[in-house]
Structures are given as structure tokens and as C-alpha cells.
N, C-alpha and C. Protein backbone atom coordinates (compact mmCIF):
# COMPACT_ATOMS: atom_id res chain seq x y z
N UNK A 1 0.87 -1.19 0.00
CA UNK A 1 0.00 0.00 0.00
C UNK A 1 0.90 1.24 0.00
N UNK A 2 0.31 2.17 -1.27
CA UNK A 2 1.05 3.38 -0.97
C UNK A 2 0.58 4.71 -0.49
N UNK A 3 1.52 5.41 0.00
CA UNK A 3 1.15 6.94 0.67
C UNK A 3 0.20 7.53 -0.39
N UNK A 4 -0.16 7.17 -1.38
CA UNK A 4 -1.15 8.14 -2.13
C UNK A 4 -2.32 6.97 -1.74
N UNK A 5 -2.41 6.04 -1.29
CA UNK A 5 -3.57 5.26 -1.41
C UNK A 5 -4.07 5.23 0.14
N UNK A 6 -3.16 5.87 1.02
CA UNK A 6 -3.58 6.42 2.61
C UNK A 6 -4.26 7.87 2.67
N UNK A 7 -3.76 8.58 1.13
CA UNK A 7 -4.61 9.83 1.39
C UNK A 7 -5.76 10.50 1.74
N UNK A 8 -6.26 11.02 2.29
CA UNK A 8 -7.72 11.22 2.85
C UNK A 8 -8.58 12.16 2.19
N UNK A 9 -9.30 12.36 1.46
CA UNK A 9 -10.20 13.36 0.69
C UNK A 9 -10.52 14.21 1.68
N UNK A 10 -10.84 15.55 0.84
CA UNK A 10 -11.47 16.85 1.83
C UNK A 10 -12.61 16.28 1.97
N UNK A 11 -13.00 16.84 3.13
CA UNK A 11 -14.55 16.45 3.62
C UNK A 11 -15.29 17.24 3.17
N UNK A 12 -16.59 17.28 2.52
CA UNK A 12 -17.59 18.69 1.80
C UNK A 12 -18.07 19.40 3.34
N UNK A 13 -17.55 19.03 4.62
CA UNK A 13 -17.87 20.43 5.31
C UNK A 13 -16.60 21.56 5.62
N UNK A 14 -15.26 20.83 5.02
CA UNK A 14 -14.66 21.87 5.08
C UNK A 14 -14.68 23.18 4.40
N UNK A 15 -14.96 23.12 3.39
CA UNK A 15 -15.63 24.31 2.81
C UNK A 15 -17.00 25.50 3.64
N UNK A 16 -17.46 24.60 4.12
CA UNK A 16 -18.65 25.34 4.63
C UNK A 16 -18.11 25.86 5.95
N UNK A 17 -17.26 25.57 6.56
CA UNK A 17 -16.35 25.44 7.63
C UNK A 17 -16.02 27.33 7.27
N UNK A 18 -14.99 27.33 6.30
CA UNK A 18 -14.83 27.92 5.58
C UNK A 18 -15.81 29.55 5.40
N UNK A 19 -16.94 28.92 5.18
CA UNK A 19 -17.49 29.98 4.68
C UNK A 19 -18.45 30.85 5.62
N UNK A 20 -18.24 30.04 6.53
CA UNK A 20 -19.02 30.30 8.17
C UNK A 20 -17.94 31.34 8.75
N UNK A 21 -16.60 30.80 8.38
CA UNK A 21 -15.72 31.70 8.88
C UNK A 21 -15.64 33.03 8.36
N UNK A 22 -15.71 33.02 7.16
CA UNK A 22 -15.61 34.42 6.55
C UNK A 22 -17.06 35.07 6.57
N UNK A 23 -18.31 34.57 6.73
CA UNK A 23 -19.00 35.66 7.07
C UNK A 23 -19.13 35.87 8.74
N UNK A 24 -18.97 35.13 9.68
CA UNK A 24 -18.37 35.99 11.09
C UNK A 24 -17.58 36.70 10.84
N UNK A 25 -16.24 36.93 10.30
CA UNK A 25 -15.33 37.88 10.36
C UNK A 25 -16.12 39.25 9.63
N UNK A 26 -16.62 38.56 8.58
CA UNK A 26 -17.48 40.08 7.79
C UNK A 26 -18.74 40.57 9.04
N UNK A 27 -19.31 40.13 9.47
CA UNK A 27 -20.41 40.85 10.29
C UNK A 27 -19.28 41.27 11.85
N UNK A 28 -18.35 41.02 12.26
CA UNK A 28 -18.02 41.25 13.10
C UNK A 28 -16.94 43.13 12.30
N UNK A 29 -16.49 43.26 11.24
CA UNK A 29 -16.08 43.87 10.97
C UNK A 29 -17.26 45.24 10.74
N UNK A 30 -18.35 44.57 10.00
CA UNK A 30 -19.42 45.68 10.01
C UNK A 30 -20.09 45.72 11.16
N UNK A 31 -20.05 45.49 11.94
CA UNK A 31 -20.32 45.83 13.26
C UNK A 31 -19.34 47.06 14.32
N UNK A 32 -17.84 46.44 13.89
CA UNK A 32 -16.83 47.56 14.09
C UNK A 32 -16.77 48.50 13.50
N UNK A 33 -17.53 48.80 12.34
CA UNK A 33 -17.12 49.56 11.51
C UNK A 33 -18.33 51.00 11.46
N UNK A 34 -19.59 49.90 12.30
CA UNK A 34 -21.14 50.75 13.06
C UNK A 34 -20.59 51.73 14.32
N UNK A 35 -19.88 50.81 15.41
CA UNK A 35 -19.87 51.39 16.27
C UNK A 35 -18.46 52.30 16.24
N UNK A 36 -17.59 52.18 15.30
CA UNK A 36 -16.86 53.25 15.35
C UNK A 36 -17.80 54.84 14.60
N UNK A 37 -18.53 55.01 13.57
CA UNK A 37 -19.10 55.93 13.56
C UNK A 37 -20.29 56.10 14.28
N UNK A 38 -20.61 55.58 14.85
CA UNK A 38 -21.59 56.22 16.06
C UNK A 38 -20.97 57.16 16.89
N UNK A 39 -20.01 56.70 17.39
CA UNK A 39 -18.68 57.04 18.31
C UNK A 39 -18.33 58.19 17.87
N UNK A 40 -18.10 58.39 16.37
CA UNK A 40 -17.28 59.40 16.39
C UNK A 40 -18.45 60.57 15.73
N UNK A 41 -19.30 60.28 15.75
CA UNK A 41 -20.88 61.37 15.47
C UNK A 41 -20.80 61.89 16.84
N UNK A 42 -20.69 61.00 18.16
CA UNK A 42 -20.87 61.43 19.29
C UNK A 42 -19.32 62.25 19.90
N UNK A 43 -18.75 61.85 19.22
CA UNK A 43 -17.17 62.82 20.14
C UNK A 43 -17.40 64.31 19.80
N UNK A 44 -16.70 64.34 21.23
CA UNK A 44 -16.78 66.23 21.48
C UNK A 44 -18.57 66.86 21.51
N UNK A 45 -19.52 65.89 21.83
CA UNK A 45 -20.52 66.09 22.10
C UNK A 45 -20.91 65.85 23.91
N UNK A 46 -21.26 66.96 24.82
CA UNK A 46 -21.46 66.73 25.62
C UNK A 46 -22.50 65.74 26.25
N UNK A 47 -22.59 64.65 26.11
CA UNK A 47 -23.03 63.36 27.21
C UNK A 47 -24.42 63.93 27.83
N UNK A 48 -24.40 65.45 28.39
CA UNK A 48 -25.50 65.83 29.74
C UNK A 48 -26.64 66.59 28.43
N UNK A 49 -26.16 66.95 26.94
CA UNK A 49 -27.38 67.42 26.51
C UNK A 49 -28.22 66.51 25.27
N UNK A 50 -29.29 66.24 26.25
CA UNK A 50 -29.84 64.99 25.39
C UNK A 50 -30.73 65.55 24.68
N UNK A 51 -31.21 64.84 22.96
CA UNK A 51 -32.14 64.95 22.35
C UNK A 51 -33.58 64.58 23.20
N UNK A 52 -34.97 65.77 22.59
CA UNK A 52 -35.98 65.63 23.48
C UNK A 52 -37.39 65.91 22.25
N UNK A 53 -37.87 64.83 22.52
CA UNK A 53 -39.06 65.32 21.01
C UNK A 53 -39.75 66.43 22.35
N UNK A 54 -39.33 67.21 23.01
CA UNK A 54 -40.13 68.53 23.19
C UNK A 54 -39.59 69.26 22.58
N UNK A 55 -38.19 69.41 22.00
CA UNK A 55 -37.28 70.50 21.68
C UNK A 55 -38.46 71.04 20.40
N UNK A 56 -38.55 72.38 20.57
CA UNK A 56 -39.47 73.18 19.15
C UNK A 56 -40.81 72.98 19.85
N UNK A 57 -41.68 72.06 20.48
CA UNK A 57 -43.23 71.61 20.90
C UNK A 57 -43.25 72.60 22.00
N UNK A 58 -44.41 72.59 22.06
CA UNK A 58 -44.91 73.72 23.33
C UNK A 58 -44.39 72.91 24.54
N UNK A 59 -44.25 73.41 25.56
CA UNK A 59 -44.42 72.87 27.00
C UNK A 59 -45.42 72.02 27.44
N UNK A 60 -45.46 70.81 27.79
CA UNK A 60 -46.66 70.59 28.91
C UNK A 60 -47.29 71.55 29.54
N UNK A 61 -48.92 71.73 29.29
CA UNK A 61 -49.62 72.86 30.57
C UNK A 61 -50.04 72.15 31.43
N UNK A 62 -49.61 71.68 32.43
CA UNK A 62 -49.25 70.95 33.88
C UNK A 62 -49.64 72.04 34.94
N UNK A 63 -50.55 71.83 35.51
CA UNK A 63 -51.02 72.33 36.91
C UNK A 63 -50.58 71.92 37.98
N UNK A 64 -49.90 71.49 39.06
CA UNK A 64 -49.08 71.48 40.27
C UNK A 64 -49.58 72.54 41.32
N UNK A 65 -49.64 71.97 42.36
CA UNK A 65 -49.89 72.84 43.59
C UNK A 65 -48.45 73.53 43.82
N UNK A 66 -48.39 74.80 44.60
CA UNK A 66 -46.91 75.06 45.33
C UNK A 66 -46.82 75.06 46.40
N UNK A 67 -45.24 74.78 46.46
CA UNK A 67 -44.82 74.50 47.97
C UNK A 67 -44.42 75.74 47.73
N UNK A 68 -44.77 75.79 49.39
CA UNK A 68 -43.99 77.29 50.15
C UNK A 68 -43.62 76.89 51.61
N UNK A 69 -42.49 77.90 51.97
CA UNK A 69 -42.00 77.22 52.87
C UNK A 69 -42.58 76.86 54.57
N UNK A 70 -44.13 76.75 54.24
CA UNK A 70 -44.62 76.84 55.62
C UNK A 70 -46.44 76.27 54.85
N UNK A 71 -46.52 75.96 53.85
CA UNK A 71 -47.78 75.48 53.36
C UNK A 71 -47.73 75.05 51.78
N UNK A 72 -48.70 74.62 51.48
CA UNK A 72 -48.80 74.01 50.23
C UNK A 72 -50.20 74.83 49.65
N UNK A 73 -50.17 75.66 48.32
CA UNK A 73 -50.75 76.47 47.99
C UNK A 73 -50.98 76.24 46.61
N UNK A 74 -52.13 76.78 45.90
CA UNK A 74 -52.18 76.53 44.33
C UNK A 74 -53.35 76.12 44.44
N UNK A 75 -53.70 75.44 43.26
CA UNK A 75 -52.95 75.47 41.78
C UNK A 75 -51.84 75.90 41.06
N UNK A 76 -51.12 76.20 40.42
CA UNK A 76 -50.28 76.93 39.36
C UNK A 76 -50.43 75.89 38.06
N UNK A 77 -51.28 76.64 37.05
CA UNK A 77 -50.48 76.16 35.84
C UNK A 77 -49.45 76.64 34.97
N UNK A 78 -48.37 75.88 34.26
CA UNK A 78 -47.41 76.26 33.68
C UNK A 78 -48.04 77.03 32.47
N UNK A 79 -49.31 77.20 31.88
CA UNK A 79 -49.02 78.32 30.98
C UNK A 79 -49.54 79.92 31.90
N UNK A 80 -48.96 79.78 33.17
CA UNK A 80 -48.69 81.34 33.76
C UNK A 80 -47.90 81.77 33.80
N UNK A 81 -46.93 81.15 33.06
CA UNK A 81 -45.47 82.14 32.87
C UNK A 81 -45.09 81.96 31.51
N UNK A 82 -46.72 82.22 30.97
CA UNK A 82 -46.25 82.29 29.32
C UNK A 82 -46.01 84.07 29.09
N UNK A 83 -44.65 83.96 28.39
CA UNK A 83 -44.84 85.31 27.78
C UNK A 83 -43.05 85.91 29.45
N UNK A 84 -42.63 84.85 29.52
CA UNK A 84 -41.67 84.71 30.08
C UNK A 84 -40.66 83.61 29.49
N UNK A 85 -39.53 84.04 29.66
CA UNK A 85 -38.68 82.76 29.50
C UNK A 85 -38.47 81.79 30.90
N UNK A 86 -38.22 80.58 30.59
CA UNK A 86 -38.74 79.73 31.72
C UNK A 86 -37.57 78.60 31.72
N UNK A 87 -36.92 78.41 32.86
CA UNK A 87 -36.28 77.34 33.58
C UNK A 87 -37.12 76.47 34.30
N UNK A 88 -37.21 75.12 34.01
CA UNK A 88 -38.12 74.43 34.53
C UNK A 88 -37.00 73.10 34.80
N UNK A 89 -36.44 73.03 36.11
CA UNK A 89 -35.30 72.26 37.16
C UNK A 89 -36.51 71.00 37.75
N UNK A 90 -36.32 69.68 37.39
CA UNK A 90 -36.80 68.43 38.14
C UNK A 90 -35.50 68.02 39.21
N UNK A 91 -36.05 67.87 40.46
CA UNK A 91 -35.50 67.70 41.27
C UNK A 91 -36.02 67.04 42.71
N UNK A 92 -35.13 66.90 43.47
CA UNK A 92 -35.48 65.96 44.79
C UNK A 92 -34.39 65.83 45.64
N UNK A 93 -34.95 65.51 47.24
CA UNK A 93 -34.44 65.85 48.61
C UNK A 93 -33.22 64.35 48.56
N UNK A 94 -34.03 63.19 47.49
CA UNK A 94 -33.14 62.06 47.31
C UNK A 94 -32.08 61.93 46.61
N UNK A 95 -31.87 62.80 45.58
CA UNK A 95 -31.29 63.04 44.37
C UNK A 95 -29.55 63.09 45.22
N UNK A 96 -29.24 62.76 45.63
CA UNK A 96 -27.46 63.12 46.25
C UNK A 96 -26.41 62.61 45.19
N UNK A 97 -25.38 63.55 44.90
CA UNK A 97 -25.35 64.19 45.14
C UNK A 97 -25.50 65.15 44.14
N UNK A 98 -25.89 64.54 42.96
CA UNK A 98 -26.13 65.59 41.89
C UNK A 98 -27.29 67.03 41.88
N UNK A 99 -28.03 66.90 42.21
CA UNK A 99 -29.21 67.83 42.71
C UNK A 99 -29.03 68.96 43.79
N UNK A 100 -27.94 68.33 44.69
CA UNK A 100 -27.67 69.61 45.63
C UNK A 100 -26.11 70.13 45.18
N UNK A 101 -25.54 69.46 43.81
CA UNK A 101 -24.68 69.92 43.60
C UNK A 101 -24.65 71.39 42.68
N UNK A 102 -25.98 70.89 41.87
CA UNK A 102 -26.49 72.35 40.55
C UNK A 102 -27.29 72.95 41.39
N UNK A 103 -27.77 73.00 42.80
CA UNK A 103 -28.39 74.27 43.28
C UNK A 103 -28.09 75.16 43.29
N UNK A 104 -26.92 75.47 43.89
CA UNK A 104 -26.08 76.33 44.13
C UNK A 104 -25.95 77.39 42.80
N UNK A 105 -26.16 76.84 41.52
CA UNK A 105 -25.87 77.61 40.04
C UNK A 105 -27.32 78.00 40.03
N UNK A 106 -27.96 76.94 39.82
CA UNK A 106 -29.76 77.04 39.69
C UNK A 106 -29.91 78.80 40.77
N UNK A 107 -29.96 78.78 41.47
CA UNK A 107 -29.90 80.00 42.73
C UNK A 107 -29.95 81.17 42.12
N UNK A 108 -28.21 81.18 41.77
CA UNK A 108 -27.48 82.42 41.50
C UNK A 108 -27.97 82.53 39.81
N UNK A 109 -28.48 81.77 39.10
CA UNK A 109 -28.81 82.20 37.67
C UNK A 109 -30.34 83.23 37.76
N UNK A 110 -31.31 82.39 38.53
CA UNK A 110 -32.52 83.08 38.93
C UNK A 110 -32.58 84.42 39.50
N UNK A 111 -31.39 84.90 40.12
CA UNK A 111 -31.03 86.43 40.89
C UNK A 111 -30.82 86.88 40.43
N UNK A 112 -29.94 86.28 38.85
CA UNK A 112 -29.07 87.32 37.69
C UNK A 112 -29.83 87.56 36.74
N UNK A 113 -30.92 86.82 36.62
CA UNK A 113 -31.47 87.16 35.66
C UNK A 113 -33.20 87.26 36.13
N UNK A 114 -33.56 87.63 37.24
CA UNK A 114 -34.75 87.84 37.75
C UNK A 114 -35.36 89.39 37.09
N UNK A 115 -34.43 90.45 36.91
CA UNK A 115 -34.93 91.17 36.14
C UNK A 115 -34.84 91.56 34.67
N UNK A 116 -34.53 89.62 33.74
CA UNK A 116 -34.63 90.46 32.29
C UNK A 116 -35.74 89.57 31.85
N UNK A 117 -36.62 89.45 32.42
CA UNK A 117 -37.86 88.36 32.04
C UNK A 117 -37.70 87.06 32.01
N UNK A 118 -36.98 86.34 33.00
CA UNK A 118 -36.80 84.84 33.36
C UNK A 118 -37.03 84.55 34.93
N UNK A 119 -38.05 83.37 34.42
CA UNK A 119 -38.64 82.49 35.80
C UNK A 119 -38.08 81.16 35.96
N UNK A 120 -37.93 80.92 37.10
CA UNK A 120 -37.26 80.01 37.62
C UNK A 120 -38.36 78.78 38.14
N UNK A 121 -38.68 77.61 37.75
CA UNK A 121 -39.36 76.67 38.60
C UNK A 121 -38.71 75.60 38.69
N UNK A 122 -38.83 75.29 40.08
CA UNK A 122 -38.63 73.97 40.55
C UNK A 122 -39.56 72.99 40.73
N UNK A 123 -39.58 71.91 40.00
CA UNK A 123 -40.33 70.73 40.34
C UNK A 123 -39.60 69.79 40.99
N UNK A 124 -40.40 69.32 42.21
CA UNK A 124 -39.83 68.47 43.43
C UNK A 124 -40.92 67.13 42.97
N UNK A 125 -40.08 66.52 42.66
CA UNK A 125 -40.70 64.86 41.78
C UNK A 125 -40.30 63.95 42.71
N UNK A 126 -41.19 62.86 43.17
CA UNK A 126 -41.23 61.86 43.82
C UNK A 126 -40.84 62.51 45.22
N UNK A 127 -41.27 63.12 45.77
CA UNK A 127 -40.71 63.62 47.26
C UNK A 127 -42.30 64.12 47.98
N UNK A 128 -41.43 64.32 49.54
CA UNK A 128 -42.89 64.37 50.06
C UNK A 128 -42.57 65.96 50.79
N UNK A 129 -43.34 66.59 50.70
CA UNK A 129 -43.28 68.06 50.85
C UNK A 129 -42.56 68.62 51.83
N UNK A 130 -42.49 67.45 52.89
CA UNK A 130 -41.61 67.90 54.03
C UNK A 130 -40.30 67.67 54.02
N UNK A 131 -40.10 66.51 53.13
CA UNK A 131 -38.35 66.22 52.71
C UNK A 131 -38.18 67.38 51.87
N UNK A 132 -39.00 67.79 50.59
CA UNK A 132 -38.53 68.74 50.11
C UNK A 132 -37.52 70.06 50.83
N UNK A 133 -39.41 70.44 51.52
CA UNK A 133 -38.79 71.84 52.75
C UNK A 133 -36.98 71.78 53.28
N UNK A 134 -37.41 70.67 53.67
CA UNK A 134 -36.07 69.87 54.30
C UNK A 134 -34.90 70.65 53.51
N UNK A 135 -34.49 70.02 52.04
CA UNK A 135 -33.96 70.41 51.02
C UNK A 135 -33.34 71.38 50.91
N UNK A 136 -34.35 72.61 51.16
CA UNK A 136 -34.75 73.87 50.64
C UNK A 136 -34.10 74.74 51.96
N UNK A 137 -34.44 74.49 52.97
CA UNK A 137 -34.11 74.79 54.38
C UNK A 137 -32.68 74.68 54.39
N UNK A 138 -31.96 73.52 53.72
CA UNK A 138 -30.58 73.39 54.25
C UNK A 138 -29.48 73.96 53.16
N UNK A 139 -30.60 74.39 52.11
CA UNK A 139 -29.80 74.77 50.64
C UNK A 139 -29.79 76.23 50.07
N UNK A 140 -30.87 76.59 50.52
CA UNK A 140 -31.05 78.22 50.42
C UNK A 140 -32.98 77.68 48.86
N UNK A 141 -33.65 78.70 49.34
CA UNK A 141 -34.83 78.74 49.01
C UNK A 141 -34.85 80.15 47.96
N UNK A 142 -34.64 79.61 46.60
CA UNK A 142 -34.34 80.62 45.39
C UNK A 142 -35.26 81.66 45.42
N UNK A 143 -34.47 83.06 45.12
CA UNK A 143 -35.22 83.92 45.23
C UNK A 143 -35.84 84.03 43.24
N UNK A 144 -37.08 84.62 42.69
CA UNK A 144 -37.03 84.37 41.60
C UNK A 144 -37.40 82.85 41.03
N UNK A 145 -38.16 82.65 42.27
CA UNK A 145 -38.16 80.34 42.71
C UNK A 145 -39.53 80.68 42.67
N UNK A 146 -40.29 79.11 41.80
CA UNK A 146 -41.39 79.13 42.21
C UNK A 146 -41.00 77.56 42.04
N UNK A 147 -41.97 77.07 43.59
CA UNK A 147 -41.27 75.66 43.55
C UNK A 147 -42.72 74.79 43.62
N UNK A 148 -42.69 73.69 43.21
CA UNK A 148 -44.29 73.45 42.79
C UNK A 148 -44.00 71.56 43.46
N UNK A 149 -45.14 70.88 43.48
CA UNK A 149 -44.46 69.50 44.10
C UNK A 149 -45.42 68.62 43.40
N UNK A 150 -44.86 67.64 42.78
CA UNK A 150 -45.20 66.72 42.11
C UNK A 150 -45.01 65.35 42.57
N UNK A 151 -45.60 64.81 43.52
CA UNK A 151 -45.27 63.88 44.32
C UNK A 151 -45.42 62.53 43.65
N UNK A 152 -46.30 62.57 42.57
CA UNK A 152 -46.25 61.32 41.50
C UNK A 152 -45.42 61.19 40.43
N UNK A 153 -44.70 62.10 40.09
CA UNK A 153 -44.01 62.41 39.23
C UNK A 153 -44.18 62.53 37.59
N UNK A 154 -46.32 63.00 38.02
CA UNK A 154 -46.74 62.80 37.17
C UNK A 154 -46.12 64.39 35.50
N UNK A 155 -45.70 65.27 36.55
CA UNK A 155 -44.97 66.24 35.67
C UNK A 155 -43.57 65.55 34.35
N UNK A 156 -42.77 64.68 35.50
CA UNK A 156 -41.75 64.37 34.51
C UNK A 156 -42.47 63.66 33.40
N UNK A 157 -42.95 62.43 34.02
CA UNK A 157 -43.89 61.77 32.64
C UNK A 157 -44.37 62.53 31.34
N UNK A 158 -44.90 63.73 32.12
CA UNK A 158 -45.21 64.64 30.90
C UNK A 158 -44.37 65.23 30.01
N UNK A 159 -43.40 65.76 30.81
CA UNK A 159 -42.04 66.41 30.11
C UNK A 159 -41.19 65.18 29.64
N UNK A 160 -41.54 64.16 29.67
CA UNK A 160 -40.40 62.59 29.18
C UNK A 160 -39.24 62.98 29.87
N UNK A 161 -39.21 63.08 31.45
CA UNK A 161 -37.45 62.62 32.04
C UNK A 161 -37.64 61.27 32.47
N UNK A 162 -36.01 61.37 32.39
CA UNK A 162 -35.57 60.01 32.52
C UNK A 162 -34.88 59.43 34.27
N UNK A 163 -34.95 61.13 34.90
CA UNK A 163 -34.50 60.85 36.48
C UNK A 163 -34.23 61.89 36.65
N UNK A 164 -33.63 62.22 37.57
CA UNK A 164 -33.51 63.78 38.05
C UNK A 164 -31.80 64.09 38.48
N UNK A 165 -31.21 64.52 38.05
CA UNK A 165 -32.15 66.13 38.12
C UNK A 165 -32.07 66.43 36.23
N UNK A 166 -33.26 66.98 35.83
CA UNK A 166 -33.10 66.95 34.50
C UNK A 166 -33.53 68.73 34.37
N UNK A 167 -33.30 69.36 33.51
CA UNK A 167 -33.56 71.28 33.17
C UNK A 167 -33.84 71.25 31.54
N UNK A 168 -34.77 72.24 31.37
CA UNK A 168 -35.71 72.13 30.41
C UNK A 168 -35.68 74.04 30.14
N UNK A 169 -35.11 74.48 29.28
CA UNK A 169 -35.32 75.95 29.15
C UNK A 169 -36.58 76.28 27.91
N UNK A 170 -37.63 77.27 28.25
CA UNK A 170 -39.02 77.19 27.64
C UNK A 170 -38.82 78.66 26.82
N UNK A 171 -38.80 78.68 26.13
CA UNK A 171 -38.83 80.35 25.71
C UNK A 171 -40.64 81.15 25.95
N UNK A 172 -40.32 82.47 25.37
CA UNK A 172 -41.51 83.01 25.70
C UNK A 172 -43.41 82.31 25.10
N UNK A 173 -42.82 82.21 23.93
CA UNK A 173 -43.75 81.13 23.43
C UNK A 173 -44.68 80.21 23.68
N UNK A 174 -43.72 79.71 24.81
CA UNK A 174 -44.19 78.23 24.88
C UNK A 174 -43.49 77.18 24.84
N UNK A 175 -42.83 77.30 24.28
CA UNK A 175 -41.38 76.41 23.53
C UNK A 175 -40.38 76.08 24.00
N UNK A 176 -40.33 74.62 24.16
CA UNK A 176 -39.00 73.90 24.61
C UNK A 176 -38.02 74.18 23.73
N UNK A 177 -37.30 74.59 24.09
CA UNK A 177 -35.78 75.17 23.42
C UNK A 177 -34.55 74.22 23.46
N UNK A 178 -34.22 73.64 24.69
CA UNK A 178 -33.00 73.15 25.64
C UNK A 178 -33.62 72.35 26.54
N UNK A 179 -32.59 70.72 26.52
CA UNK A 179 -32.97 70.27 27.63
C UNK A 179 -31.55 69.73 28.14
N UNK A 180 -31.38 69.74 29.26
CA UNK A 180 -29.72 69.16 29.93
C UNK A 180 -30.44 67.97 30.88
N UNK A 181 -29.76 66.68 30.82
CA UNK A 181 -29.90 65.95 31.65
C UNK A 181 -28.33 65.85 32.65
N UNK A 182 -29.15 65.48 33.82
CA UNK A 182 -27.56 65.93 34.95
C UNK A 182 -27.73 66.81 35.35
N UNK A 183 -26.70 67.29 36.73
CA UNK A 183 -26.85 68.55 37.02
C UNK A 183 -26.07 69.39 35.88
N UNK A 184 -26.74 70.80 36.11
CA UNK A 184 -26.60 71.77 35.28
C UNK A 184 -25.81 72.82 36.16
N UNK A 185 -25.10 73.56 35.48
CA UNK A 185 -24.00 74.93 35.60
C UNK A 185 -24.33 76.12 35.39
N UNK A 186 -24.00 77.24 36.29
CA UNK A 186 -24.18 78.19 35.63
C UNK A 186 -24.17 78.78 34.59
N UNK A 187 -22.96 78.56 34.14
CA UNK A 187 -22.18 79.15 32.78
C UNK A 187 -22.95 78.06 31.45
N UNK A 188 -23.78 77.18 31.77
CA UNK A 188 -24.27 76.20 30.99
C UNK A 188 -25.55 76.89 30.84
N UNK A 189 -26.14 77.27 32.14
CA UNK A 189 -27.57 77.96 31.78
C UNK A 189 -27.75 79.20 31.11
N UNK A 190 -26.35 80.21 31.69
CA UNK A 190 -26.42 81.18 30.82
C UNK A 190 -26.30 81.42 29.44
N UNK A 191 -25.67 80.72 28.85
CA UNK A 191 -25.66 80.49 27.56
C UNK A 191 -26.99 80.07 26.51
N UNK A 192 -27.76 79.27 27.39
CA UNK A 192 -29.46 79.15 26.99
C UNK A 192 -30.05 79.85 27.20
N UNK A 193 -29.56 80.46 28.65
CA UNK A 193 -30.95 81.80 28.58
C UNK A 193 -30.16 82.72 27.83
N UNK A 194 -29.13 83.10 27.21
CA UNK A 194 -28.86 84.57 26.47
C UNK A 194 -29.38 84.38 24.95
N UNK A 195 -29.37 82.85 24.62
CA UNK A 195 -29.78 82.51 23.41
C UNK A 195 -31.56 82.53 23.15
N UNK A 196 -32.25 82.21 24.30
CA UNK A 196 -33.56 82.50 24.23
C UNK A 196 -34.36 83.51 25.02
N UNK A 197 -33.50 84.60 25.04
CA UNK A 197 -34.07 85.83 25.04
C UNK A 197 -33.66 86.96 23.90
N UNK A 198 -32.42 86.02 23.22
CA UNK A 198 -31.93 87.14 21.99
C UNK A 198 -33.48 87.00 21.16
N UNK A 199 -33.41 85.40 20.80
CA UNK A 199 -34.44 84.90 19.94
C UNK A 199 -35.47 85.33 19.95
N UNK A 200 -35.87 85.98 21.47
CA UNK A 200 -37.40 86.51 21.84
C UNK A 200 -37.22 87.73 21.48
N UNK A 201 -36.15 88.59 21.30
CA UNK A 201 -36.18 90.19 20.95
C UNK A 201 -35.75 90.95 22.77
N UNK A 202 -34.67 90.26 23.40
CA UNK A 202 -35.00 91.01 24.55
C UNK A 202 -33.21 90.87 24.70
């Protein structure tokens, strides 16, 4: 017997073997080749400002009672500060530490700009009026603040957040303009409100 008569034929699955291999490598390459331009659509894009099908749509007109710091008062609906530009801050006494970290900006933006036609509201989502106070008591209680309490959190639902603390800038209109998820900055808000009060003529 000879070495050519020990030889062993290809098997018909090596081929298919074969061809299994080269389309994993092809879908694994177009797959690398997806998530590198996603990636790079997203670089040098800040992470905290998310797309919002409110951006351009009117506001939710959401009625909320207000907290004040010694009672709970209202109604308020949000189209009473139509014909204002509007900061509208979701927030909570649970939120640590992001929420008591953007107060401090949230505050000082509402003081600076309390006399060029901008209102400040706070919605206190999932909290109970007295943790709020709580909050508010240990953080300073915005002047230029109208703080409203939404204990179901049936406001965010309306506005589509995704957790708190989320900021929503409204122009005079009506109109969602800007939305930042995360805490927010001064120097971040000012830049929205100078842009939607140019826009308004002010």
C-alpha cells in the first residue's frame, strides 16, 4: 500500500467550515465599523445634553400645587409664565449628590437674571413636601423660585425625564428650546438663557 492510497479526501464540510468563517469575520467587521461611527458622530458632544421630542413643541400645561415654605398652595399652571422665559429644574431631597450639587448655580442664575424676564421653577418629583422643605431649608430657598411638588411624578412623565435632576429651558412662546440631563452649571444655563431671550427680541 502506498502513501497516495492512505490519502484522505477533503470532507464537503470543510468548505462550509470555511465559509461560516468568513462571514463571522465580515459581520463582526461591520459591526466595528457601526460602532466606530456612532462614536465618532458622538465625540466632542457633551453626554448631559440629550435629544428631546419637546425640543421646538410647546411645554406641557401641567397644573401642580406650590410648595412654600410653611404650606402648600395653588394650583399653578405652567401656561402662567407664558410670555416669560422659563427654567423648569426636576429635582429631589433624594437626588445626592447631583441635585444639591447644581443648586447652588440654579440659585445664583434666577437672581441674575430675575430682572430680564426669566422664571425660575422647581419641580420636586417623587418627594414628600416635608423632605422637600427639608432640602430647601438646608440649601437656600431661590429667590425668583417658584417651587411646585409633584409627588407622582406625574410632571416628569409629561415632560419625558428620565430621572432627576433633568432642566428644560421654555422660551416666551411656549417652547421647549433646551434640555440638559444631569446637574446643570451656571455658565451652561447662561448660555441658553442669552440665546432664548436674543431669539425673543429682549
Amino acid at each position: 500500500m502506498t502513501n497516495t492510497d492512505l490519502a484522505v479526501e477533503p470532507t464537503p464540510e470543510a468548505p462550509q467550515r470555511n465559509l461560516k468563517l468568513w462571514i463571522t469575520t465580515g459581520l463582526a467587521a461591520v459591526a466595528f465599523i457601526a460602532l466606530a461611527l456612532v462614536f465618532n458622530s458622538r465625540f466632542g458632544v457633551d453626554p448631559r445634553v440629550v435629544e428631546s421630542p419637546l425640543i421646538g413643541q410647546p411645554a406641557p400645561n401641567l397644573e401642580l400645587e406650590v410648595l412654600e415654605q410653611d404650606a402648600i398652595s395653588g394650583p399653578m399652571a405652567m401656561s402662567e409664565f407664558r410670555g416669560s422665559v422659563v427654567v423648569v429644574n426636576f429635582f429631589a431631597s433624594w437626588c445626592i449628590p447631583s441635585c444639591r450639587d447644581e443648586h447652588p448655580h440654579l440659585t445664583a442664575a434666577a437672581a441674575d437674571y430675575a430682572d430680564r424676564g426669566v422664571r425660575f421653577v422647581g419641580i420636586a418629583t417623587s418627594d414628600t413636601p416635608e423632605d422637600t422643605r427639608g432640602f430647601l431649608d438646608a440649601l437656600g430657598w431661590g429667590t425668583n423660585y417658584t417651587y411646585l411638588n409633584d409627588p407622582d411624578a406625574r410632571a416628569g412623565v409629561e415632560f419625558g425625564t428620565f430621572g432627576v435632576p433633568e432642566t428644560f429651558v421654555i422660551d416666551r412662546e411656549g417652547l421647549v428650546t433646551h434640555k440638559f440631563t444631569g446637574p446643570v452649571t451656571y455658565d451652561e444655563l447662561v448660555v441658553e438663557l442669552e440665546k432664548a431671550l436674543t431669539e425673543t427680541g429682549s
